[in-house]
C-alpha atoms as a PDB file:
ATOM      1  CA  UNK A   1      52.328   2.079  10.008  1.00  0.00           C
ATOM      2  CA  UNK A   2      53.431   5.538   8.397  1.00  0.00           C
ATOM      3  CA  UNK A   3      50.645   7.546   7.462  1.00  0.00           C
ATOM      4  CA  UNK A   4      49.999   7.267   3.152  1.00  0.00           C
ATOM      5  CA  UNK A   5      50.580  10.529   1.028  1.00  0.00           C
ATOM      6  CA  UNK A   6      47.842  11.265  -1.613  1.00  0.00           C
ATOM      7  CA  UNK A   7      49.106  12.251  -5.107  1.00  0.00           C
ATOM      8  CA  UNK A   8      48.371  16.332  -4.601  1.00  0.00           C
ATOM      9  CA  UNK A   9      48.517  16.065  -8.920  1.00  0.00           C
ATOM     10  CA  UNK A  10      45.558  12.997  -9.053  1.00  0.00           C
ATOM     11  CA  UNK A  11      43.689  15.335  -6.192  1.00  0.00           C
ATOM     12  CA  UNK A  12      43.420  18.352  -7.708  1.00  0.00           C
ATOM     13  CA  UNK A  13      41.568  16.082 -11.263  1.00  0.00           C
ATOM     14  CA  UNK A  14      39.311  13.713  -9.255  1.00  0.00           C
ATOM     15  CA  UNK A  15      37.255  13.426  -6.492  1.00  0.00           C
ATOM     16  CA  UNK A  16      34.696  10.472  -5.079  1.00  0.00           C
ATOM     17  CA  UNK A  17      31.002  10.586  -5.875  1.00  0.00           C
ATOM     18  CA  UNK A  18      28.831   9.402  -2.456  1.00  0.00           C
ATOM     19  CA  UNK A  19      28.784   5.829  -3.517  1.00  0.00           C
ATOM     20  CA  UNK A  20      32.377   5.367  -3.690  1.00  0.00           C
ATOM     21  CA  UNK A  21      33.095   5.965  -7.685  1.00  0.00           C
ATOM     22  CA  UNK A  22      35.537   8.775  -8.885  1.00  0.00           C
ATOM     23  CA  UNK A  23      34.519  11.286 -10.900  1.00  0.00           C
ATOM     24  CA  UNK A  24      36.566  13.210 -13.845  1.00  0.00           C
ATOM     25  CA  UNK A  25      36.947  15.765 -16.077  1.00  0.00           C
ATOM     26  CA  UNK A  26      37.109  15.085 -19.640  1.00  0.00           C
ATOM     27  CA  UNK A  27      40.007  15.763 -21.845  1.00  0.00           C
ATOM     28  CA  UNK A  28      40.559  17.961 -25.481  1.00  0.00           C
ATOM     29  CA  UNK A  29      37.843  20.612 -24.194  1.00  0.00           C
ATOM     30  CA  UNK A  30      40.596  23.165 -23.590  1.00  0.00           C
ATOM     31  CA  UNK A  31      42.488  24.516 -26.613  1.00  0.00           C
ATOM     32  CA  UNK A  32      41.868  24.257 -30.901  1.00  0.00           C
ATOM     33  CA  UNK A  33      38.147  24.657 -29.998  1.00  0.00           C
ATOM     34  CA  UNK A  34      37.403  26.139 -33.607  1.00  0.00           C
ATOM     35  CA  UNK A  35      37.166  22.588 -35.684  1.00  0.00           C
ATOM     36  CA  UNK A  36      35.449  20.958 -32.486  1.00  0.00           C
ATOM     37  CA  UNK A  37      31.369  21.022 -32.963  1.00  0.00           C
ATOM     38  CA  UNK A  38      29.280  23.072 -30.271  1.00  0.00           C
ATOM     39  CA  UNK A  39      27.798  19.297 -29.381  1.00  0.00           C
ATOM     40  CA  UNK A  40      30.513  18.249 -29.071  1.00  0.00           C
ATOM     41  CA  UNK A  41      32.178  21.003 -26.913  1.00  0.00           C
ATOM     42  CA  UNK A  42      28.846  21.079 -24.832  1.00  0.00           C
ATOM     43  CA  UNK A  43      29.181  17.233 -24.024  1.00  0.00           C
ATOM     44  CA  UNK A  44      33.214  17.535 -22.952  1.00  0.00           C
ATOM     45  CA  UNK A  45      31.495  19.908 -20.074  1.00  0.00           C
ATOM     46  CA  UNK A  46      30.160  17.051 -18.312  1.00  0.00           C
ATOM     47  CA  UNK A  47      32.082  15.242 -15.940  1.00  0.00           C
ATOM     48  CA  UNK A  48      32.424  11.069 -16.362  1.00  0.00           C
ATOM     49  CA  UNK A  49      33.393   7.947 -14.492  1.00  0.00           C
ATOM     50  CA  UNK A  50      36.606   6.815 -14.386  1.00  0.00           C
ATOM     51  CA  UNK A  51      36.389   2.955 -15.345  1.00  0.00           C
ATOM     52  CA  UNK A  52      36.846   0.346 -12.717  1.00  0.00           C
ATOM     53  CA  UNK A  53      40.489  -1.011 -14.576  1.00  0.00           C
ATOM     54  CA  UNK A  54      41.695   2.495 -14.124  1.00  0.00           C
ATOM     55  CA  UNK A  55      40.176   3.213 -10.707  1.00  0.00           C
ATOM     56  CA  UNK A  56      41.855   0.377  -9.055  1.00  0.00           C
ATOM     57  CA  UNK A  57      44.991   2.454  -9.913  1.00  0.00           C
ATOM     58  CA  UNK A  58      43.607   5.883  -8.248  1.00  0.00           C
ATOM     59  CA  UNK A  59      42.660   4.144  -5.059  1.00  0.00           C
ATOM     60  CA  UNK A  60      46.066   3.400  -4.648  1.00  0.00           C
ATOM     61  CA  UNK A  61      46.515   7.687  -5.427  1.00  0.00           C
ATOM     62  CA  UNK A  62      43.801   8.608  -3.039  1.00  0.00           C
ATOM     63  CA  UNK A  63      44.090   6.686   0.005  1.00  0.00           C
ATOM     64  CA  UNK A  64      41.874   8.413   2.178  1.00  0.00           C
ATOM     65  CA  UNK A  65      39.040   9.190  -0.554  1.00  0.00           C
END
């Protein structure tokens, strides 16, 4: 059995908390910051958990997370 590639694009935007979840940035914190509230700019900071439908998909990105 051929070793699996990882997606070098999903690896560079996630990465595996100790109990096995992966973790993300969130999105629309980068650009046309002016209309966006300081709450809400200060909450797209924090990082989230991608949801289990989803991270079915990135296991299959990450093989060896």
């Amino acid at each position: 059995m051929p070793k699996l590639k990882t997606h070098r694009g999903a690896k560079k935007r996630f990465r595996f908390t100790g109990s096995g979840k992966i973790r993300r940035n969130r999105a629309f914190a980068s650009h046309i910051l002016t209309k966006k509230s300081a709450k809400r700019k200060r909450n797209l900071r924090k990082s989230t958990i991608v949801v289990k439908e989803e991270a079915k998909q990135m296991k299959n990105l990450l093989p060896y997370g």
